[in-house]
N, C-alpha and C. Protein backbone atom coordinates (compact mmCIF):
# COMPACT_ATOMS: atom_id res chain seq x y z
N UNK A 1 8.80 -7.45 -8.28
CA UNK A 1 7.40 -7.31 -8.57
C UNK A 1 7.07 -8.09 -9.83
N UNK A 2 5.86 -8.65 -10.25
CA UNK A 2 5.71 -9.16 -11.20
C UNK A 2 4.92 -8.58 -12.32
N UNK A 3 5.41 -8.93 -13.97
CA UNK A 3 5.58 -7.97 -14.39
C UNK A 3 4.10 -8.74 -15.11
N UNK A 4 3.19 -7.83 -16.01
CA UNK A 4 2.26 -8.17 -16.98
C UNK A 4 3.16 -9.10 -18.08
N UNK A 5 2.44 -10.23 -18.52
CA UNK A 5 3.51 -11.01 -19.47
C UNK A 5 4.05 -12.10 -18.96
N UNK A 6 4.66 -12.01 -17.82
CA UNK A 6 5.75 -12.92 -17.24
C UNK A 6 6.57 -12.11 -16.58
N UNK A 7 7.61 -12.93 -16.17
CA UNK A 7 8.69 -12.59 -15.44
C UNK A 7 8.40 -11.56 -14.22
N UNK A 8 9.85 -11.19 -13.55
CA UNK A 8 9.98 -9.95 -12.31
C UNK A 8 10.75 -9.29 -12.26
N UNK A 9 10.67 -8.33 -11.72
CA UNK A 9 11.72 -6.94 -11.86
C UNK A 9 12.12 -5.87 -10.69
N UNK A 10 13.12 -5.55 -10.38
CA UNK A 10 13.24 -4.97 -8.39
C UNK A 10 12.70 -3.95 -9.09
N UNK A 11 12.22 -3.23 -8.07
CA UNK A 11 11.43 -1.60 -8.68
C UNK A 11 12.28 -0.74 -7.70
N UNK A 12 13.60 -0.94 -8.76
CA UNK A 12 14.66 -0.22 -8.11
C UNK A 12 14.53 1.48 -8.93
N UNK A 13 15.36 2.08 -8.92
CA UNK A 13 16.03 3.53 -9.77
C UNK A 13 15.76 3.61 -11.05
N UNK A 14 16.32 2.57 -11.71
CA UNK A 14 16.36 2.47 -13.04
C UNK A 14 15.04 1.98 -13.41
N UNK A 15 14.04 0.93 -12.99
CA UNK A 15 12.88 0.59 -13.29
C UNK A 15 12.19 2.26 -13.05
N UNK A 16 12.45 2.72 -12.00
CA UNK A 16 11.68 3.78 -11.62
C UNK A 16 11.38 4.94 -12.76
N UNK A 17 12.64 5.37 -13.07
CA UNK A 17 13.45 5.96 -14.58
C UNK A 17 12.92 5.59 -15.57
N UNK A 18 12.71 4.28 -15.80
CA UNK A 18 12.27 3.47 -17.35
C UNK A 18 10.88 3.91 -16.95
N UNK A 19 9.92 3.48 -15.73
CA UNK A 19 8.87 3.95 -15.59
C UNK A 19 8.29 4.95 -16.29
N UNK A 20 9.07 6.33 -15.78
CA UNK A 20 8.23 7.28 -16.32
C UNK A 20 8.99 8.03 -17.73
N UNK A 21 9.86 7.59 -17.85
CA UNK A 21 10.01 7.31 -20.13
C UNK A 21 9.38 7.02 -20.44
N UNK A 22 9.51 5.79 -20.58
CA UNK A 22 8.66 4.44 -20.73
C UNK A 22 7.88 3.69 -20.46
N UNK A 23 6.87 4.27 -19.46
CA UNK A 23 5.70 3.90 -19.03
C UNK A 23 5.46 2.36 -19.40
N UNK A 24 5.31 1.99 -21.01
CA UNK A 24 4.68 0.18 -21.28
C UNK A 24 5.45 -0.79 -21.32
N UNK A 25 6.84 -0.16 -21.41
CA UNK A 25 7.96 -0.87 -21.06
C UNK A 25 8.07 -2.40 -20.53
N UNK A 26 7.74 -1.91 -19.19
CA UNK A 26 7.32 -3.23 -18.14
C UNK A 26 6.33 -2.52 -17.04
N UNK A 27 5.40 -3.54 -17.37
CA UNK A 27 3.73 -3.00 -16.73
C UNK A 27 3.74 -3.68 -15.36
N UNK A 28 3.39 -3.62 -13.77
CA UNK A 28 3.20 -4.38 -13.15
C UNK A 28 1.67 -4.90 -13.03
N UNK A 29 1.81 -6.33 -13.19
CA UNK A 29 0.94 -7.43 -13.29
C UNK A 29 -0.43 -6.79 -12.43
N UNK A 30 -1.37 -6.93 -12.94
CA UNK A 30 -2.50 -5.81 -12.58
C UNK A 30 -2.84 -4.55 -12.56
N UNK A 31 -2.05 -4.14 -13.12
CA UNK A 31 -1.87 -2.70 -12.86
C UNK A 31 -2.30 -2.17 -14.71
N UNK A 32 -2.83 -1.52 -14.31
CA UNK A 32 -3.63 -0.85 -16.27
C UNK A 32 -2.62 0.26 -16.83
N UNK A 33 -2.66 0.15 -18.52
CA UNK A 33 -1.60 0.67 -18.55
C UNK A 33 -2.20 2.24 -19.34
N UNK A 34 -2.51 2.88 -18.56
CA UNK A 34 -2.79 4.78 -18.38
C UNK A 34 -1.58 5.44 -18.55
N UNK A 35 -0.38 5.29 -17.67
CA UNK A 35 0.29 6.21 -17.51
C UNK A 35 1.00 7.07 -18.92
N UNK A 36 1.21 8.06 -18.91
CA UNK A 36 1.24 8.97 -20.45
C UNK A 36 3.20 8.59 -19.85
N UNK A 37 4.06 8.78 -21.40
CA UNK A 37 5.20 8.67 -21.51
C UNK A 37 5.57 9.98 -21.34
N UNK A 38 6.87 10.50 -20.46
CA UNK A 38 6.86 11.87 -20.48
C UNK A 38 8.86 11.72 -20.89
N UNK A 39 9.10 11.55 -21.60
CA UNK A 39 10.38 11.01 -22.25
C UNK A 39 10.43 12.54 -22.89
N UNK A 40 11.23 13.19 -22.78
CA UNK A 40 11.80 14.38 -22.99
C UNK A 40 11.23 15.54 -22.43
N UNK A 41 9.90 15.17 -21.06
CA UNK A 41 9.42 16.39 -20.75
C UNK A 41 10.26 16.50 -19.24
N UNK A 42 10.83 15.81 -18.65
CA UNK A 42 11.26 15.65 -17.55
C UNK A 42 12.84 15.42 -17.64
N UNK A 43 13.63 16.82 -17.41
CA UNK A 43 15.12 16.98 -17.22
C UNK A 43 15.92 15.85 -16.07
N UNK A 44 16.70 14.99 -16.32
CA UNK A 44 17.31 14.23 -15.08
C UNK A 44 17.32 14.21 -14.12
N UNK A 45 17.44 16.38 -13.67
CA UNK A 45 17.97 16.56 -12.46
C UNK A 45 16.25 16.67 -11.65
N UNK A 46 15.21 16.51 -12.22
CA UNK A 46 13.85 16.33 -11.82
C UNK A 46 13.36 14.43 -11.56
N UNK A 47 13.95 13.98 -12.60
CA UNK A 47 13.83 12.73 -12.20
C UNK A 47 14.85 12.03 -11.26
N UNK A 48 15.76 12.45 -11.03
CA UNK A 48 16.38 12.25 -9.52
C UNK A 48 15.69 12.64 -8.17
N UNK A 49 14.79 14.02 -8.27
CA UNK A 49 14.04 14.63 -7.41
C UNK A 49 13.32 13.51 -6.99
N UNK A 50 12.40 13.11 -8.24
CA UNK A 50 11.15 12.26 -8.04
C UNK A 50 11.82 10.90 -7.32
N UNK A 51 12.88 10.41 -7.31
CA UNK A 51 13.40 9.31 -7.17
C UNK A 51 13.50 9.05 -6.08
N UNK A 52 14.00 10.26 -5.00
CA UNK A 52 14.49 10.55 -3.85
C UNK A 52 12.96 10.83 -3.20
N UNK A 53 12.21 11.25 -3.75
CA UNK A 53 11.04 11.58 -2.83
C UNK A 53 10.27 10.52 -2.49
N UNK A 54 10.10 9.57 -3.74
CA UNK A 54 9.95 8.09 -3.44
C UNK A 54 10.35 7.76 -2.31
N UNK A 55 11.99 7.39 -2.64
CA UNK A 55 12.78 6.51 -1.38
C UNK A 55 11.97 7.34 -0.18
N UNK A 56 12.14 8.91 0.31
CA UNK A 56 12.06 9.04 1.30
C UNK A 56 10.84 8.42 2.44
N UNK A 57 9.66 8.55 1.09
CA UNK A 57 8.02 7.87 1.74
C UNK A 57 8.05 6.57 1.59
N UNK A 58 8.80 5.46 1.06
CA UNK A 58 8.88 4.19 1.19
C UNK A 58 8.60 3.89 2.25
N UNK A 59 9.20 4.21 3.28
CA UNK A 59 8.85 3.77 4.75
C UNK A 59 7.82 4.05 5.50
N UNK A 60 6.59 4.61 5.18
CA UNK A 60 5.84 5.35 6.09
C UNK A 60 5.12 4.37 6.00
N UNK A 61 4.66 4.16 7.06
CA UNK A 61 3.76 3.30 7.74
C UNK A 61 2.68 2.65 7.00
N UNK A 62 1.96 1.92 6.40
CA UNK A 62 0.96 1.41 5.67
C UNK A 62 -0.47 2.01 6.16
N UNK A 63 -0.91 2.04 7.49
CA UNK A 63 -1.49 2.70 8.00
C UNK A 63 -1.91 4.09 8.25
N UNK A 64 -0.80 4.85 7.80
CA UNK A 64 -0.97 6.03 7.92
C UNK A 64 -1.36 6.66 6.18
N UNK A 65 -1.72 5.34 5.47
CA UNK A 65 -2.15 6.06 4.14
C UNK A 65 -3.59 5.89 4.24
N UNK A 66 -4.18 6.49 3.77
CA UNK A 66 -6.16 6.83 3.68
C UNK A 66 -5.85 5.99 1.93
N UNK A 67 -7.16 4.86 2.07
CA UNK A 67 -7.27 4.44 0.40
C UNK A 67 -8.31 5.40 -0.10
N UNK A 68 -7.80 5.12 -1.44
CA UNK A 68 -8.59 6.32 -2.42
C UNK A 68 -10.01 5.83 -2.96
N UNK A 69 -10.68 6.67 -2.42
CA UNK A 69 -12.49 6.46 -2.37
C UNK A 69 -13.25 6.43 -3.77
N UNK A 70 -12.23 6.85 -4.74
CA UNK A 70 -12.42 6.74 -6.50
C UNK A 70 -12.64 8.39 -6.79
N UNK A 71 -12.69 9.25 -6.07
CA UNK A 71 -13.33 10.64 -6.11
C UNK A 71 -12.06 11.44 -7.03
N UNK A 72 -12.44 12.29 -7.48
CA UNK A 72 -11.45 13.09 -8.36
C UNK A 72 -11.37 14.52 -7.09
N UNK A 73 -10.12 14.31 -6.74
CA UNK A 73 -9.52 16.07 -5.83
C UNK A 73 -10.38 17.01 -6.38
N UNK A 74 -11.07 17.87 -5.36
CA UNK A 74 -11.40 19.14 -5.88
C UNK A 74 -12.89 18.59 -5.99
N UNK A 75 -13.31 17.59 -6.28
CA UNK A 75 -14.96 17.32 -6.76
C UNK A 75 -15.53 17.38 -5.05
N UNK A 76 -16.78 16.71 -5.78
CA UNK A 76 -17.92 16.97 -4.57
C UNK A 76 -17.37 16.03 -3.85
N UNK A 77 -17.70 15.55 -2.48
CA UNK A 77 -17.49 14.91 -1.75
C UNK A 77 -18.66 13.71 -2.06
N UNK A 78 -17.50 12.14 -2.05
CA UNK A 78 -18.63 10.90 -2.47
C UNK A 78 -19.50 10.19 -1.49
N UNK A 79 -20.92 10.24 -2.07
CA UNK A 79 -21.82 9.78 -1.25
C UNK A 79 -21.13 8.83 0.00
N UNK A 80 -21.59 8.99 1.27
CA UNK A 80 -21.48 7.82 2.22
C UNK A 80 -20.02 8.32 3.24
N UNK A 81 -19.32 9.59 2.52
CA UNK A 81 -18.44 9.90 2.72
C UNK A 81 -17.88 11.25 3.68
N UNK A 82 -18.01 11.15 5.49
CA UNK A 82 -17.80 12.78 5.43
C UNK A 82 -16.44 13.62 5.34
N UNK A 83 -16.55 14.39 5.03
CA UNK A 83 -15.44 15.32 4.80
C UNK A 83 -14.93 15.75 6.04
């Protein structure tokens, strides 16, 4: 993937890992950099969880994801939009 800055990086385990430590680490190229660092709030044996739950949805179909309409969960439903 390509990274903000330059260069590329597999968005393997360890990127995945550095990810959510290290969130600014390495940014992917378009992508804004929000994400909060959670570097000592998340025990290993949770970030292995998260790792594996990844891999498992990697494969699901492109199609079978709905894009996100900008709406915040739980709010009103956005104009133009039925529920």
């Amino acid at each position: 993937m390509p990274l903000e800055g330059g260069g590329e990086r597999i968005a393997d385990e360890a990127y995945i890992t550095e990810s959510i430590m290290d969130p600014l680490a390495a940014v992917h190229r378009g992508f804004p950099r929000v994400m909060p660092s959670y570097l000592g709030q998340v025990p290993p044996p949770d970030i292995a969880a998260i790792i594996e739950l990844i891999k498992s949805i990697r494969d699901v179909p492109r199609g079978l994801v709905v894009p996100w309409d900008g709406g915040v969960p739980g709010s009103a439903t956005p104009e133009g939009v039925t529920p």
